[in-house]
Protein backbone atom coordinates (compact mmCIF):
# COMPACT_ATOMS: atom_id res chain seq x y z
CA UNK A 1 0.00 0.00 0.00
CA UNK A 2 1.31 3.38 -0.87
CA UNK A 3 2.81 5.74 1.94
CA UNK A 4 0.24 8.18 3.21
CA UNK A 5 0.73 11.93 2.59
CA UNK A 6 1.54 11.61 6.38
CA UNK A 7 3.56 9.35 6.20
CA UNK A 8 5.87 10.27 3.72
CA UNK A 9 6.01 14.52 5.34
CA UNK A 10 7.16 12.28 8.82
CA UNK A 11 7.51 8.63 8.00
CA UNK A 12 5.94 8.30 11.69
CA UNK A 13 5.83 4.32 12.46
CA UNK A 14 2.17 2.82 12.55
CA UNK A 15 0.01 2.29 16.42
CA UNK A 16 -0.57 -1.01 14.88
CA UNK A 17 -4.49 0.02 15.36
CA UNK A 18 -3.47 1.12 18.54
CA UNK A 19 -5.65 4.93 20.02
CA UNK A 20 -2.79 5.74 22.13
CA UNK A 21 -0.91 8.69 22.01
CA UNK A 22 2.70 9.10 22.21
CA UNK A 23 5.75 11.26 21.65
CA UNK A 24 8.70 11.14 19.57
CA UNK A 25 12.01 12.77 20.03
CA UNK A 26 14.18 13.73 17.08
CA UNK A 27 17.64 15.30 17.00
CA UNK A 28 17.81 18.00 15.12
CA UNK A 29 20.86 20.63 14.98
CA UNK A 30 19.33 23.71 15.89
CA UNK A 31 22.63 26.15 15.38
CA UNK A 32 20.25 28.21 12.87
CA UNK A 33 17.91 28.89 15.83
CA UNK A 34 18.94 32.34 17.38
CA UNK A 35 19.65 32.31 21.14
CA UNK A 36 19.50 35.41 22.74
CA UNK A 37 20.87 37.08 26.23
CA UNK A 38 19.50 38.97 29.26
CA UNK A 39 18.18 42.36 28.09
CA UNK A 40 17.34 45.45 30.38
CA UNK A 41 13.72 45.12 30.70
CA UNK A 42 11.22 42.40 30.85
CA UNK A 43 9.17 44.11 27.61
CA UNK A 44 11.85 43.55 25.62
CA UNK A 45 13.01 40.14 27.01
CA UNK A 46 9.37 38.90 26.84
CA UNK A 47 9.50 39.84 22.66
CA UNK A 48 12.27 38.59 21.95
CA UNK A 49 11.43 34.95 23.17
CA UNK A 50 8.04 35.34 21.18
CA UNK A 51 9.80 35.68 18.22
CA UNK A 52 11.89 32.89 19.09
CA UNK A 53 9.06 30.31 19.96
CA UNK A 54 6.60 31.84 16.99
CA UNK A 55 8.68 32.02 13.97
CA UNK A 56 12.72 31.35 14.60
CA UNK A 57 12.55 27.96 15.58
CA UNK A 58 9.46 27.17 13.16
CA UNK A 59 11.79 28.24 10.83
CA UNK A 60 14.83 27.15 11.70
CA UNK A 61 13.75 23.39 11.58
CA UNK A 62 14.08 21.09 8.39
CA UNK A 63 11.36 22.10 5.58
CA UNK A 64 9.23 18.90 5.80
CA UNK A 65 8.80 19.33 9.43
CA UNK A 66 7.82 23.64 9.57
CA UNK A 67 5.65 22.70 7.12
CA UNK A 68 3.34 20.11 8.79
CA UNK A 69 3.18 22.71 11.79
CA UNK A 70 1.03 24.60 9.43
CA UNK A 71 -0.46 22.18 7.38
CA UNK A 72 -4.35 22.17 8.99
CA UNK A 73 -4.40 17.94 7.87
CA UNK A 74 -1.99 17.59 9.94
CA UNK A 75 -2.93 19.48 13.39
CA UNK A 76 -4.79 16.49 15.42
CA UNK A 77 -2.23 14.22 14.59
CA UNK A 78 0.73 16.34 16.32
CA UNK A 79 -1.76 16.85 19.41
CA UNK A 80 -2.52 13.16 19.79
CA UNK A 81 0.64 11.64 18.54
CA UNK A 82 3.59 14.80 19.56
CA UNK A 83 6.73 15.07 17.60
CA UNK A 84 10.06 16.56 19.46
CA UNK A 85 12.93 17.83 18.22
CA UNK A 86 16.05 18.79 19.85
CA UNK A 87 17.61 22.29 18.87
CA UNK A 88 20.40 22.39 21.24
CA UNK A 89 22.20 20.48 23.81
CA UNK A 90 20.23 21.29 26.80
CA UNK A 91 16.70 22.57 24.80
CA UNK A 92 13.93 20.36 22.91
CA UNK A 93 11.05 22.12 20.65
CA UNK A 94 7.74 20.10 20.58
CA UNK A 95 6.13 20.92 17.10
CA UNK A 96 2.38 22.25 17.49
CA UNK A 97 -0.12 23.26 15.09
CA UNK A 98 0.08 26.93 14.17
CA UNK A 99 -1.12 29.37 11.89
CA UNK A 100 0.09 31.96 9.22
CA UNK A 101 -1.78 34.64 11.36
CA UNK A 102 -0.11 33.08 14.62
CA UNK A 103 3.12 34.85 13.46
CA UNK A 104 4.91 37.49 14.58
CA UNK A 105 4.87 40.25 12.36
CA UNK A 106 7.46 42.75 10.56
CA UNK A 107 5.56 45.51 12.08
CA UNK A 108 5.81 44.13 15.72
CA UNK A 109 9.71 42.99 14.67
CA UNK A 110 10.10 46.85 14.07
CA UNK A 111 8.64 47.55 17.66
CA UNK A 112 10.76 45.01 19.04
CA UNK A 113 14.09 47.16 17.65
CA UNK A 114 12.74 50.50 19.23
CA UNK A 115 12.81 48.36 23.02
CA UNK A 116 16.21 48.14 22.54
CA UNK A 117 17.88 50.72 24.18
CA UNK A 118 21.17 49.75 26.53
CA UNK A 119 24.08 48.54 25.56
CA UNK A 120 23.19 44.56 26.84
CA UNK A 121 20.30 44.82 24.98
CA UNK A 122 22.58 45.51 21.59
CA UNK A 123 24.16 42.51 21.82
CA UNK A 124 20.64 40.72 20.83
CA UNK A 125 20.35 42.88 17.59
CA UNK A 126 22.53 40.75 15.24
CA UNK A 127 21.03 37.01 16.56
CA UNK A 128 17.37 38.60 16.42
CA UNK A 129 18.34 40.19 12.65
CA UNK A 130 19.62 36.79 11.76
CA UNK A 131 16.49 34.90 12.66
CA UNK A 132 14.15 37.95 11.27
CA UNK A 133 16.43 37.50 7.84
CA UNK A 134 16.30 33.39 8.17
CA UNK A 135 12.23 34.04 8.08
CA UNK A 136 12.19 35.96 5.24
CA UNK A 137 11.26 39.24 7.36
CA UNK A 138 13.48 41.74 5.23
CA UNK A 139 14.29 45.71 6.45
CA UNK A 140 14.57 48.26 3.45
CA UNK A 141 16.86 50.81 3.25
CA UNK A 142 15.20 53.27 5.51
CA UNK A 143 14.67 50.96 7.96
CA UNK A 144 18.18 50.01 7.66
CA UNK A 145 19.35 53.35 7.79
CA UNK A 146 17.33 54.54 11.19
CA UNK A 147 19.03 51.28 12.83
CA UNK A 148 22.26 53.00 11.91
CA UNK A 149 21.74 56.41 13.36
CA UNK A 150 19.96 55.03 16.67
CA UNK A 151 22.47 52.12 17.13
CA UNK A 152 25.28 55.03 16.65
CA UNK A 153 23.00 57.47 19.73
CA UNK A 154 23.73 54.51 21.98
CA UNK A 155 27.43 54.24 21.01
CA UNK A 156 26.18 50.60 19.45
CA UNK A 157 27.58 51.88 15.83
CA UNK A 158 30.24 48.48 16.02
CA UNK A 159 26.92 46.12 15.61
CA UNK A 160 25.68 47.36 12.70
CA UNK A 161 29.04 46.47 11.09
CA UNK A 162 28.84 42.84 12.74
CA UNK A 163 25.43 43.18 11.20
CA UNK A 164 26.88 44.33 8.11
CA UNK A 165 29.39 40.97 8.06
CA UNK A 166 26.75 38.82 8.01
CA UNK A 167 24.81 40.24 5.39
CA UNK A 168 23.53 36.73 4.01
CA UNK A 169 22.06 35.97 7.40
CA UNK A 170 21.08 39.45 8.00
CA UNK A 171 20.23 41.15 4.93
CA UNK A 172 22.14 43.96 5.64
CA UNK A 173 24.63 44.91 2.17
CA UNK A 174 26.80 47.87 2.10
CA UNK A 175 25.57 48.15 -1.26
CA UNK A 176 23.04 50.77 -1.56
CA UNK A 177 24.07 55.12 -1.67
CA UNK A 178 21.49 56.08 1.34
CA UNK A 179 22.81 53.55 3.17
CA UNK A 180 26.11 54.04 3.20
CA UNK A 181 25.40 58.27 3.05
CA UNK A 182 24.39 57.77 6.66
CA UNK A 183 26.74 55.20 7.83
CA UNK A 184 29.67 57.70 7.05
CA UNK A 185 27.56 60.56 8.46
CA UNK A 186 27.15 58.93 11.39
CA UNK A 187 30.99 58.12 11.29
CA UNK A 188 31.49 61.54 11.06
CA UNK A 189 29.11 62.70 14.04
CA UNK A 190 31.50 60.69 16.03
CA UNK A 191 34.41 62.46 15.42
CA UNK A 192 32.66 66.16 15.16
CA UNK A 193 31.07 65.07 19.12
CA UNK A 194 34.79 64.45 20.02
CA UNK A 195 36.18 67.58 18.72
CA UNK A 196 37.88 65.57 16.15
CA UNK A 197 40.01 64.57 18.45
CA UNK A 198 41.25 61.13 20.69
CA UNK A 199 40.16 57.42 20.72
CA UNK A 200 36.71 59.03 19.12
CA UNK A 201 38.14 59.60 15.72
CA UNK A 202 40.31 56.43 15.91
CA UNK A 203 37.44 53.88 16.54
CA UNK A 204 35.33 56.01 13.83
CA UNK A 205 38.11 55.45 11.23
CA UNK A 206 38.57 52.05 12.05
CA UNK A 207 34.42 51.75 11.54
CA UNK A 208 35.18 53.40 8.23
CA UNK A 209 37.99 50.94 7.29
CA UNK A 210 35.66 47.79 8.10
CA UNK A 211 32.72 49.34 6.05
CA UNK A 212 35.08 49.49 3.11
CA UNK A 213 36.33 46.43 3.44
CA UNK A 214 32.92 44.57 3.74
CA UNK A 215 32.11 46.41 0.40
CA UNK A 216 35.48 45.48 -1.47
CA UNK A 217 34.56 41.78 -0.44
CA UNK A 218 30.87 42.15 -1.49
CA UNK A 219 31.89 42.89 -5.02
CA UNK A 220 34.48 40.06 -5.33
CA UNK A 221 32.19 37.50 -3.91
CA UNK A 222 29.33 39.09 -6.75
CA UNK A 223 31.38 39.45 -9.47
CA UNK A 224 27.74 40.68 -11.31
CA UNK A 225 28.16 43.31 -9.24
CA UNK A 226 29.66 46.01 -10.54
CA UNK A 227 27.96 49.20 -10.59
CA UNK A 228 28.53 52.21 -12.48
CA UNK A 229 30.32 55.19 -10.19
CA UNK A 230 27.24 57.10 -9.32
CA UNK A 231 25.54 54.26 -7.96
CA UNK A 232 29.11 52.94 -6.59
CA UNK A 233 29.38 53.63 -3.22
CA UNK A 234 33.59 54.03 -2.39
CA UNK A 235 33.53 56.03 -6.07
CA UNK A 236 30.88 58.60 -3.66
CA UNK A 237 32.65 61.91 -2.48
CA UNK A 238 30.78 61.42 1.02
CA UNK A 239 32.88 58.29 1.35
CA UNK A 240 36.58 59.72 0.36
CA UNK A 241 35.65 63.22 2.27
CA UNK A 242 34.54 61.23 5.50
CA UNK A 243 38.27 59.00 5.53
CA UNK A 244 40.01 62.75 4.59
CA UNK A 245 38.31 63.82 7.67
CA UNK A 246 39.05 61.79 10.20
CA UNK A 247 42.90 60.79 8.67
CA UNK A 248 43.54 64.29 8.99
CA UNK A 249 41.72 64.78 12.29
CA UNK A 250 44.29 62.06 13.58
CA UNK A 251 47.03 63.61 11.92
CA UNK A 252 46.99 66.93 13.43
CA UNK A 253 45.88 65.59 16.72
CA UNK A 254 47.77 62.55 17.49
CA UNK A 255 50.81 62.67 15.00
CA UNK A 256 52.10 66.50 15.64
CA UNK A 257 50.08 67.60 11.83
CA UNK A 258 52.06 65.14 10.32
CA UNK A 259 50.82 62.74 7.93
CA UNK A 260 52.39 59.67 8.48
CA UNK A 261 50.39 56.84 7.18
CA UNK A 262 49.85 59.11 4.00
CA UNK A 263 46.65 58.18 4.09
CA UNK A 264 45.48 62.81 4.06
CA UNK A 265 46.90 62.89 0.53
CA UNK A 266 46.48 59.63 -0.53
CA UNK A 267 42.51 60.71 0.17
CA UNK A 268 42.75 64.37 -0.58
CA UNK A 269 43.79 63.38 -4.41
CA UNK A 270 41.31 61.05 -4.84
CA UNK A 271 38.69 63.46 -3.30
CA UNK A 272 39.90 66.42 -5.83
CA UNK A 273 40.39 64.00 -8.27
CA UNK A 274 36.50 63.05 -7.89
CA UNK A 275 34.00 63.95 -10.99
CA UNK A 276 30.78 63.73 -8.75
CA UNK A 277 32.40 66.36 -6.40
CA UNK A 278 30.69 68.65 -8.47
CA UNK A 279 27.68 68.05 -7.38
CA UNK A 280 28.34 68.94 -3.40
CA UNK A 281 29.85 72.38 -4.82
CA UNK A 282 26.53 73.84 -5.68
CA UNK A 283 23.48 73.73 -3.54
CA UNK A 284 20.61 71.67 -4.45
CA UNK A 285 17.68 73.11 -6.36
CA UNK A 286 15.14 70.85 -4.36
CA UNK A 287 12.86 72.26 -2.09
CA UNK A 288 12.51 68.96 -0.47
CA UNK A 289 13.29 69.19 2.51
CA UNK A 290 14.82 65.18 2.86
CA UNK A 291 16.76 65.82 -0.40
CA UNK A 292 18.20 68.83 1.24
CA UNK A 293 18.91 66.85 4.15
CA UNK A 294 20.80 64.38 2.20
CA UNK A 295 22.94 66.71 0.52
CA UNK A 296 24.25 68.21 3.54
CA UNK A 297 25.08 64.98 5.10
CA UNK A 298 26.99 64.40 2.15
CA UNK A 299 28.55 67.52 2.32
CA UNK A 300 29.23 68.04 5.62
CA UNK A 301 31.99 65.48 6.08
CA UNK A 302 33.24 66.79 2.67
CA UNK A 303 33.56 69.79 3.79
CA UNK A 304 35.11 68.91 6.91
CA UNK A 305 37.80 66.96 4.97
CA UNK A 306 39.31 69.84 2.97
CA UNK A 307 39.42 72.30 5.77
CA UNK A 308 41.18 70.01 7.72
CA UNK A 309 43.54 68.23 5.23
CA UNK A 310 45.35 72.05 4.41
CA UNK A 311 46.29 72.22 7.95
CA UNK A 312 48.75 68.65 7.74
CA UNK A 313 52.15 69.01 7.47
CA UNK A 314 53.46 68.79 4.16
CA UNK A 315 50.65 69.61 1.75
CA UNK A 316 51.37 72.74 0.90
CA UNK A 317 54.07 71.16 -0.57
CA UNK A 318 52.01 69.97 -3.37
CA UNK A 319 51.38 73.61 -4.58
CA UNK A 320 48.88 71.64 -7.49
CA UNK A 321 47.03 69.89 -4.75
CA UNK A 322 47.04 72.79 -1.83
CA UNK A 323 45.43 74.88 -4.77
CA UNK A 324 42.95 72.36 -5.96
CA UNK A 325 42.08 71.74 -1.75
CA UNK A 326 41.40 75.36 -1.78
CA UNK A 327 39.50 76.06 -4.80
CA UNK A 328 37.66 73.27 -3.70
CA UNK A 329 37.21 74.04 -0.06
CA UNK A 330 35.74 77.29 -1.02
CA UNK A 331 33.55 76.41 -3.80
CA UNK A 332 31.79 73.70 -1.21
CA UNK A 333 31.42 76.64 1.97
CA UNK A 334 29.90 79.01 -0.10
CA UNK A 335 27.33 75.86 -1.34
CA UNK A 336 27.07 74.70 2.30
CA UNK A 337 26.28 78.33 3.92
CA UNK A 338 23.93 78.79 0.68
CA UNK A 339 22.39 75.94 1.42
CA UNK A 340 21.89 75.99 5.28
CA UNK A 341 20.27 79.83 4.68
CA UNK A 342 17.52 77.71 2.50
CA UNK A 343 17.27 75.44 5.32
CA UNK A 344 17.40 76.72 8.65
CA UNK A 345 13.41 78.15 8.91
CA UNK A 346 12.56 73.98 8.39
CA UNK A 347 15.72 72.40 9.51
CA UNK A 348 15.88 74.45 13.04
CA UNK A 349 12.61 72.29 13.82
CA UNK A 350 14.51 68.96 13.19
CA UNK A 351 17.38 69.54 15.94
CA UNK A 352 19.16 65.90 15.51
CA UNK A 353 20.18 67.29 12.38
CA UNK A 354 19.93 70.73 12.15
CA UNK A 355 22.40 71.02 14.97
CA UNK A 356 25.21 68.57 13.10
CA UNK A 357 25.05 71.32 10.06
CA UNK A 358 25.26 74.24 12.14
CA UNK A 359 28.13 72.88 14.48
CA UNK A 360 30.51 72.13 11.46
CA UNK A 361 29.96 75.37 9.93
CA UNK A 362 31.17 77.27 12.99
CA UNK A 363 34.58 75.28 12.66
């Protein structure tokens, strides 16, 4: 006789025509399943386990087995006759009849992200993005990008990066030009809070370093991608102004203005050097406000970069590249002041930013 649906989705052994229930108890390896630590409140601890017991174990387990959890034909059978699996060394999942509507959902996986606030709760962001990205539960770039700039207001910045690492578990690329616009602005808020100077501006280079990296290995592993230089993020100005920034930031505050990694110049010629510059040298003719906002964040850094790089040691040896800094340098102030008079009546009532413009103009 041929093998039940049933029995070929479990290929349970027959009762012999016997109405007793029993259990069954299957390993299973569950190093997919997220695990996740102590947080500092009981909210957020209580959400994250939901989302553990209602969708990353269900989907963490082998195909044939999630899918008889939500198969209706199959619901009396796993009351009456129990199936459990073990995802760890010390923890067993009995599989139960649920449904599509039982599951958490992206909107309440957003909520969960907003509980987290301290620094122990952080260290659950990369394990709960994992499981959220092993469900199919994908953030978009805005979503993405407020992560960023909340993670870097609790000094968190370093697990977006991890996040970043494990972008096939997480679905977090460094791929996309608003994403990485306000990783490096954010990179830059660290080192304009610390006055550009100390351990500050060393960790935000080293942040800077690791994002580029991530991206370099991104394209080798996708050798499809390869995308054209206004849609490439290390060809963006934002980018090469944000490393001038904080190289020469470390240059004139922990190396006596000298540059002795040459990593100012190296920078400052690529950033002169750059044909989309142009475009952070005159103000933008939107009136929309986010646009606006974007173009400052980009230029900001920029900015930034060449009025710091022409006070290191040894450029104005390179008369050809001490001019171009300058020409350059002066062309983006008068863009950036022309700009913020165009956006201070709307920009004063957004403070986060608003404040960030106005602080690196006074430099």
């Amino acid at each position: 006789m041929a093998q039940t649906a049933m029995g070929r989705l479990f290929r349970w052994p027959g009762t012999l025509g016997q109405s007793m229930a029993f259990s069954q108890v299957r390993n299973y390896s569950g190093s997919a399943v997220p695990t996740f630590t102590p947080t500092s409140s009981a909210e957020l601890d209580q959400a994250l386990d939901r989302f553990r017991q209602q969708l990353f174990i269900p989907y963490g387990l082998p195909r044939r087995q999630r899918r008889s959890m939500f198969q209706e034909k199959h619901a009396q059978r796993l009351i009456h006759e129990p199936i459990t699996v073990s995802i760890g060394e010390n923890e067993q999942f009995t599989l139960r009849p649920m449904k599509l509507t039982d599951l958490p959902t992206k909107k309440e996986a957003l909520k969960v992200l907003k509980l987290m606030e301290a620094a122990k709760d952080y260290k659950n962001l990369v394990p709960f993005m994992s499981g959220l990205g092993s469900a199919g539960y994908v953030l978009n770039s805005n979503q993405w990008e407020h992560l960023i700039r909340v993670t870097n207001k609790s000094n968190k910045l370093s697990v977006m990066l991890q996040c970043a690492k494990q972008q096939s578990r997480t679905g977090l690329p460094l791929r996309g030009i608003d994403l990485n616009r306000r990783l490096f602005f954010e990179l830059h808020t660290i080192a304009q809070k610390a006055e550009y100077k100390g351990g500050e501006v060393k960790k935000a280079m080293g942040f800077a370093k690791q994002a580029i990296e991530l991206i370099e290995a991104d394209r080798y592993v996708d050798q499809n991608w390869k995308p054209a230089p206004t849609s490439d993020p290390l060809a963006q100005p934002f980018v090469t102004g944000t490393l001038l920034e904080l190289a020469a930031s470390r240059a004139i505050n922990e190396f006596g203005g000298k540059d002795e990694t040459n990593e100012v110049i190296s920078a400052a010629r690529k950033l002169v050097h750059s044909k989309l510059l142009s475009r952070n040298e005159t103000a933008p003719a939107s009136e929309n406000i986010g646009d606006q906002e974007k173009w400052l964040q980009e230029t900001v850094p920029i900015y930034n970069g060449l009025r710091l790089s022409l006070l290191v040691h040894g450029i104005a040896l390179d008369k050809e590249l001490h001019s171009s800094l300058t020409s350059k340098l002066a062309k983006v102030k008068a863009a950036l002041e022309e700009q913020m008079a165009k956006y201070s009546a709307e920009g004063a009532r957004r403070p986060f930013s608003y404040d960030t413009f106005q602080a690196a103009l006074k430099e």
